[in-house]
Every structure is written in structure tokens, then in C-alpha cells.
PDB file of N, CA and C in Angstrom:
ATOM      1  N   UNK A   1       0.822  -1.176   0.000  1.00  0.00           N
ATOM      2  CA  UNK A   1       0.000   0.000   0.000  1.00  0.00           C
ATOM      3  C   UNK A   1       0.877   1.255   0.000  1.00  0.00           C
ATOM      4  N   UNK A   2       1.935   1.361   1.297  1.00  0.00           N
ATOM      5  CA  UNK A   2       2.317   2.701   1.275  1.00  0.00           C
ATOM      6  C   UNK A   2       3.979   2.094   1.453  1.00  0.00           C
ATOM      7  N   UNK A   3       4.477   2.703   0.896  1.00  0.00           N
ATOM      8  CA  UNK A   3       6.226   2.243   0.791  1.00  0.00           C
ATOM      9  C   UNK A   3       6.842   3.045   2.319  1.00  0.00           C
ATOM     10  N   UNK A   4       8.241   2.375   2.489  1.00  0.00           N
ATOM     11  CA  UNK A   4       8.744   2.401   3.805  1.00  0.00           C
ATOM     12  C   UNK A   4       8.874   4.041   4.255  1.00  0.00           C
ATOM     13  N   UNK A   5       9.585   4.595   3.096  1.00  0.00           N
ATOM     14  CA  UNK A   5       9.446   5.984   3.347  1.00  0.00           C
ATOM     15  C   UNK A   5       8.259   6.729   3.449  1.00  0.00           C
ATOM     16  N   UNK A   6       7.043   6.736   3.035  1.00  0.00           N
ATOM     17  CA  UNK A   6       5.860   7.352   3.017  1.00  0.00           C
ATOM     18  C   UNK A   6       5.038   7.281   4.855  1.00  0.00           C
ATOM     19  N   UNK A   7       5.361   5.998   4.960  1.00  0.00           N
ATOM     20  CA  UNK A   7       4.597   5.493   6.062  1.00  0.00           C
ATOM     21  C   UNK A   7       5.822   6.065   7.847  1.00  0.00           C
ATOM     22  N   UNK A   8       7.167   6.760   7.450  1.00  0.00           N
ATOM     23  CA  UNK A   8       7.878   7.358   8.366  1.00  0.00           C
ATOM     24  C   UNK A   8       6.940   8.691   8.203  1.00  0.00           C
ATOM     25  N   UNK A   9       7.260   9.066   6.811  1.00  0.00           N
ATOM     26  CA  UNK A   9       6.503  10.488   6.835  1.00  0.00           C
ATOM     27  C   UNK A   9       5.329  10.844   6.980  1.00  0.00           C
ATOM     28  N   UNK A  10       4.542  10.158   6.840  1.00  0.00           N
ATOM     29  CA  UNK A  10       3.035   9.891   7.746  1.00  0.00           C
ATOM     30  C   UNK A  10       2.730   9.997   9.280  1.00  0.00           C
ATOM     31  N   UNK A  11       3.945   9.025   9.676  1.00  0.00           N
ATOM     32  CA  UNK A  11       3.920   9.210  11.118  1.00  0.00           C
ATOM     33  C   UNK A  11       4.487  10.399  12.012  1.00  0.00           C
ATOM     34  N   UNK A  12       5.468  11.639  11.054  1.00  0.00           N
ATOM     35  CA  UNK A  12       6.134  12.411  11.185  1.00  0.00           C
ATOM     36  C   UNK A  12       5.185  13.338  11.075  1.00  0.00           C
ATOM     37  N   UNK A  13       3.984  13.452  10.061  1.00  0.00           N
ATOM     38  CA  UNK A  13       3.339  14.811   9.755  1.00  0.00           C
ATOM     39  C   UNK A  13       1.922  14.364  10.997  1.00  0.00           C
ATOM     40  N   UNK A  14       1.804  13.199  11.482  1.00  0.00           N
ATOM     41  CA  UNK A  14       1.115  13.051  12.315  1.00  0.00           C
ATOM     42  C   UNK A  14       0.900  13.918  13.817  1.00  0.00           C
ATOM     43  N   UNK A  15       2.123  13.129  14.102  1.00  0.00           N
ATOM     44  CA  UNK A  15       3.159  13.716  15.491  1.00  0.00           C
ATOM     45  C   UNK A  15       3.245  15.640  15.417  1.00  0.00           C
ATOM     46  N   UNK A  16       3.348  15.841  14.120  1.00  0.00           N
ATOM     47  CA  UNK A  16       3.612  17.216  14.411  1.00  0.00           C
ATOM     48  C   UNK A  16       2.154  17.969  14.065  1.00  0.00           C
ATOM     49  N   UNK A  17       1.276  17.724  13.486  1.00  0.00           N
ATOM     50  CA  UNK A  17      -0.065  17.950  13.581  1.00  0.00           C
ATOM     51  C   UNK A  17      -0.834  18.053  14.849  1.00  0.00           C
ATOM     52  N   UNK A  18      -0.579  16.894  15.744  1.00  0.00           N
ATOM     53  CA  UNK A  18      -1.030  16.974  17.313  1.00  0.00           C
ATOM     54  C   UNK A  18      -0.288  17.574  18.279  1.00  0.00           C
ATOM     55  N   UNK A  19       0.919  17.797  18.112  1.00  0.00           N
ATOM     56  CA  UNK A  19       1.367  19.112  19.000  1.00  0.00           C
ATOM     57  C   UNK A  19       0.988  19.995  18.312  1.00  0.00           C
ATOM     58  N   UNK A  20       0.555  20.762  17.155  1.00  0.00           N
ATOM     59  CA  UNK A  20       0.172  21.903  16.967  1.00  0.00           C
ATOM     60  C   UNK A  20      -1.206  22.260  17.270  1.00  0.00           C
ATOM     61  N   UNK A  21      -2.030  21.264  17.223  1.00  0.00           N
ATOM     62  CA  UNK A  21      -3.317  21.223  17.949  1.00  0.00           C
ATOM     63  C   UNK A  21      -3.212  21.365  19.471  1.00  0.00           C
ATOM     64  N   UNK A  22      -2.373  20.437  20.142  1.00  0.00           N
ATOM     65  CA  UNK A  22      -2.290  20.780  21.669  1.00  0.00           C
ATOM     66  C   UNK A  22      -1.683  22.041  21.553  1.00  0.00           C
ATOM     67  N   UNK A  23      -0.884  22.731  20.664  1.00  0.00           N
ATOM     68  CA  UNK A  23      -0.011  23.903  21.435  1.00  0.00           C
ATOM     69  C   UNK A  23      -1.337  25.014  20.992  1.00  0.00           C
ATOM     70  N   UNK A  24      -2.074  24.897  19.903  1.00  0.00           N
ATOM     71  CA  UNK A  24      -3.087  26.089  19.732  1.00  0.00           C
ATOM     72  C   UNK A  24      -3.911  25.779  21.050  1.00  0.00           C
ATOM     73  N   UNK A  25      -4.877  24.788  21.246  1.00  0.00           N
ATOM     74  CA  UNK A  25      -5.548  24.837  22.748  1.00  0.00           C
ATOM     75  C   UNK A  25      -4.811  25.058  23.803  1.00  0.00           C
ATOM     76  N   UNK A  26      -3.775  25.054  23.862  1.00  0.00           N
ATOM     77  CA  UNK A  26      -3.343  25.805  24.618  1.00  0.00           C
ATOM     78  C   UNK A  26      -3.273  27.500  25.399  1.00  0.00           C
ATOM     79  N   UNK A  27      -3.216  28.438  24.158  1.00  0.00           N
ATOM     80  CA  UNK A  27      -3.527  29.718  24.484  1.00  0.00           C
ATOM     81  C   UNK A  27      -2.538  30.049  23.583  1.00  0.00           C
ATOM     82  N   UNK A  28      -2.581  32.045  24.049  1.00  0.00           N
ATOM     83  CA  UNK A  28      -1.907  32.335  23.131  1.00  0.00           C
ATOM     84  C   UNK A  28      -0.403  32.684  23.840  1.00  0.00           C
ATOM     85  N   UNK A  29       0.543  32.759  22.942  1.00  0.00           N
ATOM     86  CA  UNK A  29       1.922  32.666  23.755  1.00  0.00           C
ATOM     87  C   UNK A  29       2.220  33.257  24.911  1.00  0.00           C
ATOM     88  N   UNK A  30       1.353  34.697  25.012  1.00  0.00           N
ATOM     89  CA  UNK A  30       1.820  35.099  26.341  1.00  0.00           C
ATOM     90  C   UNK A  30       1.419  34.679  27.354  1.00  0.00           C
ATOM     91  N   UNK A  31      -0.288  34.044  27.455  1.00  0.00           N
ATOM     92  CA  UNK A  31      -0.616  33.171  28.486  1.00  0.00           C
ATOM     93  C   UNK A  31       0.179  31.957  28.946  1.00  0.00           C
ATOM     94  N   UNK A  32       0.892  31.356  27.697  1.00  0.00           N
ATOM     95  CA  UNK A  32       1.915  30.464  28.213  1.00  0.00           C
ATOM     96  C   UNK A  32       3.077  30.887  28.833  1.00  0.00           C
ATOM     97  N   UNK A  33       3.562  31.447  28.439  1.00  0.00           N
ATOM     98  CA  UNK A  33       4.753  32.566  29.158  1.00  0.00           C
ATOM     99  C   UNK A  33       4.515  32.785  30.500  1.00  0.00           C
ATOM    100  N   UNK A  34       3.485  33.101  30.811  1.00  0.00           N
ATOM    101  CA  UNK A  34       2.649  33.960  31.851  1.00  0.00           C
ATOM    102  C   UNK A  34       2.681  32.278  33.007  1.00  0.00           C
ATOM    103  N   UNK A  35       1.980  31.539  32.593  1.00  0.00           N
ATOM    104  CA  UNK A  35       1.570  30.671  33.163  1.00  0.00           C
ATOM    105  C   UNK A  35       2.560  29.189  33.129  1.00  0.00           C
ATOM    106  N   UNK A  36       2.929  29.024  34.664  1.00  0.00           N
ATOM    107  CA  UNK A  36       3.941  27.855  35.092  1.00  0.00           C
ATOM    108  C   UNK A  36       3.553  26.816  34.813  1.00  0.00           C
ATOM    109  N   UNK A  37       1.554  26.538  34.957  1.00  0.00           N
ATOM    110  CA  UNK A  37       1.578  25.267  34.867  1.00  0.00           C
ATOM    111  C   UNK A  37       1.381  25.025  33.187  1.00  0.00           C
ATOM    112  N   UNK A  38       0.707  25.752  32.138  1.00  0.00           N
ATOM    113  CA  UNK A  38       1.253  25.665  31.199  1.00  0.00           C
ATOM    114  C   UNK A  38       2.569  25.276  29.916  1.00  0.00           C
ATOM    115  N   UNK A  39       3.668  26.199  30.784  1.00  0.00           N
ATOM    116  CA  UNK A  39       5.063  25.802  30.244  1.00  0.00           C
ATOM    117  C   UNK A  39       5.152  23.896  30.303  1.00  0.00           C
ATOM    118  N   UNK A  40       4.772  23.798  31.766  1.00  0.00           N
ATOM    119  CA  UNK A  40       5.348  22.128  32.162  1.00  0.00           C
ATOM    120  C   UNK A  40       4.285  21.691  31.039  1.00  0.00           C
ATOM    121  N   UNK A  41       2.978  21.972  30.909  1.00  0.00           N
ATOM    122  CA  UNK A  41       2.215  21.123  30.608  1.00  0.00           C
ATOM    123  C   UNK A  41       2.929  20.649  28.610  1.00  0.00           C
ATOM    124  N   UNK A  42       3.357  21.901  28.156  1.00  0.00           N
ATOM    125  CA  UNK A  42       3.872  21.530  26.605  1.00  0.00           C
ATOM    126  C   UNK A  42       5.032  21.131  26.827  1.00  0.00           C
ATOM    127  N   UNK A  43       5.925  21.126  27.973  1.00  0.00           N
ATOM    128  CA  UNK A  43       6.899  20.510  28.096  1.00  0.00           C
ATOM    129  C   UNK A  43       6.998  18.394  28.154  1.00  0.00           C
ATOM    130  N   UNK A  44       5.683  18.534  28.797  1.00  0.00           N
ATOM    131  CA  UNK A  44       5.797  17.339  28.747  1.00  0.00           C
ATOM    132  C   UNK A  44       5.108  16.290  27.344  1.00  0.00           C
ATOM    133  N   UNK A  45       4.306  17.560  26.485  1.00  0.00           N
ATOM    134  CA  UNK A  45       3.859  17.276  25.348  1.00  0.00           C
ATOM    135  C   UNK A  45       4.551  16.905  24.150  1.00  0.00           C
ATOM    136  N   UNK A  46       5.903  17.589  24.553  1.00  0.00           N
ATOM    137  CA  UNK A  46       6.798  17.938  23.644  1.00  0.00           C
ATOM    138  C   UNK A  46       8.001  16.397  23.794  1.00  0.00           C
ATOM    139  N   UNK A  47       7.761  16.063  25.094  1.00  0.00           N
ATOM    140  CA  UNK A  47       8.449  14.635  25.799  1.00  0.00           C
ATOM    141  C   UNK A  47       7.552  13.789  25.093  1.00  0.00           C
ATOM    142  N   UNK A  48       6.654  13.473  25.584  1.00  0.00           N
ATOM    143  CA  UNK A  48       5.845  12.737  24.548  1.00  0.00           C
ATOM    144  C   UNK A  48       5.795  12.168  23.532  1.00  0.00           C
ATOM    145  N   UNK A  49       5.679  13.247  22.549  1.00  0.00           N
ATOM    146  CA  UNK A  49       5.755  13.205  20.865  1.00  0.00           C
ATOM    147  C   UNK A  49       7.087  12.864  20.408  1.00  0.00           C
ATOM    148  N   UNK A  50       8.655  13.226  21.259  1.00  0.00           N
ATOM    149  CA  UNK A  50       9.383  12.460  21.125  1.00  0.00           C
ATOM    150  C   UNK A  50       9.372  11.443  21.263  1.00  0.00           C
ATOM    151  N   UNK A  51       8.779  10.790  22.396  1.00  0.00           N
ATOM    152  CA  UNK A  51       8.844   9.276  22.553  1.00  0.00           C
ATOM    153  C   UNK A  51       8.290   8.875  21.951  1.00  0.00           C
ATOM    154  N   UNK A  52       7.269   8.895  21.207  1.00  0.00           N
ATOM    155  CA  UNK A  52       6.391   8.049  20.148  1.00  0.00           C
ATOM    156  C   UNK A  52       7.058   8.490  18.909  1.00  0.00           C
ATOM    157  N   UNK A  53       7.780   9.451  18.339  1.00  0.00           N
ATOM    158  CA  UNK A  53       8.829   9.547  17.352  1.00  0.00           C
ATOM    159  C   UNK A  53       9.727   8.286  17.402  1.00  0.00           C
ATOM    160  N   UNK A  54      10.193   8.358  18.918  1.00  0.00           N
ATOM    161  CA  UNK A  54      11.376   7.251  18.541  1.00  0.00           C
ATOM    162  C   UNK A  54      10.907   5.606  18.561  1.00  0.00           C
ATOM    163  N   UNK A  55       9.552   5.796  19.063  1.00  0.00           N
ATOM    164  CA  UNK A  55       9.036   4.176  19.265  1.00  0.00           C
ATOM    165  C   UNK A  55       8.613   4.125  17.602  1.00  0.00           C
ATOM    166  N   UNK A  56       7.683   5.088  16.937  1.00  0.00           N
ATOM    167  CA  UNK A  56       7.608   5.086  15.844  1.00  0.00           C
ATOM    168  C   UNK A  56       8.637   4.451  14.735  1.00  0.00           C
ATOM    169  N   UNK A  57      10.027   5.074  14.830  1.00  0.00           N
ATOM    170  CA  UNK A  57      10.744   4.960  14.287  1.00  0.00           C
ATOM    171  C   UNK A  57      11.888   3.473  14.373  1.00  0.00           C
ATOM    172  N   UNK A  58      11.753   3.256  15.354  1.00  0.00           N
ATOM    173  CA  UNK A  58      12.039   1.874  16.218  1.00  0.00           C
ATOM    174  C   UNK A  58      10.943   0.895  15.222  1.00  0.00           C
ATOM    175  N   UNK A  59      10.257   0.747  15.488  1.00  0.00           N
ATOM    176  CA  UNK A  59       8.821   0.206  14.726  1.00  0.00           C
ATOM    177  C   UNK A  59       8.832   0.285  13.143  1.00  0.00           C
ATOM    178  N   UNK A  60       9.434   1.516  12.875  1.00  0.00           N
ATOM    179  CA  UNK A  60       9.923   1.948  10.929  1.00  0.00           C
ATOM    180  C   UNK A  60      10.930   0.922  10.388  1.00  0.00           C
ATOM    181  N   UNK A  61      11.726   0.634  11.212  1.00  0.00           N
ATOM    182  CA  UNK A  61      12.779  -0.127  11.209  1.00  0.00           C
ATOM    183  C   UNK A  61      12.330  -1.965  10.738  1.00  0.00           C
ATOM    184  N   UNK A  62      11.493  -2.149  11.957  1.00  0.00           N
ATOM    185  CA  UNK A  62      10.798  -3.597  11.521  1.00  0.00           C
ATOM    186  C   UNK A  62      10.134  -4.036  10.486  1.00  0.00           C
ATOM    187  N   UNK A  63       9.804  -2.458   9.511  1.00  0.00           N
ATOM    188  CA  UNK A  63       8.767  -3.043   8.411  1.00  0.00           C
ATOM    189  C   UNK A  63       9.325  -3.743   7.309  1.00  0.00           C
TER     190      UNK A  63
END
């Protein structure tokens, strides 16, 4: 269906699609700025989406 490279970049435009959705519900930059529990909260969003990058990619490997 989708060749080895297509199906990394799928999972790449994925990953970065849903942090941009979490970072817009989020607010607008200065409320994040402004706000401590905010910062942690995309901080750990941002942990996240790495880790499923690299499990992703771990997983790219097996196909």
C-alpha cells in the first residue's frame, strides 16, 4: 500500500499535527509565558511526541 518511506513520513506529519493542535488549545503565547503550569504542561507534550517519534521509528525499522 504505502512504501517504507511514506509510512515514516506519515507518522512524522502526524506527530507534528497533534502538538500543533495541543499547542493552539493551549492559548496564546503570552498566556503560556505567563503561566507555570502551562510551560510544564507543553513541556511534557513535547516529551511525549518524542517518545512516540522514537518508538515510531524503532517500529519503521521492523517493516
Amino acid at each position: 500500500m504505502f512504501d517504507k518511506f511514506t509510512i515514516l513520513l506519515i507518522i512524522l506529519v502526524l506527530l507534528l499535527i497533534f502538538y500543533f493542535v495541543i499547542r493552539l488549545g493551549a492559548g496564546k503565547k503570552q498566556d503560556i509565558e505567563n503561566s507555570k503550569g502551562l510551560t510544564n504542561y507543553l513541556f511534557g507534550v513535547r516529551i511525549l511526541i518524542i517518545i512516540l517519534a522514537v518508538v515510531g521509528l524503532i517500529l519503521w525499522f521492523f517493516i
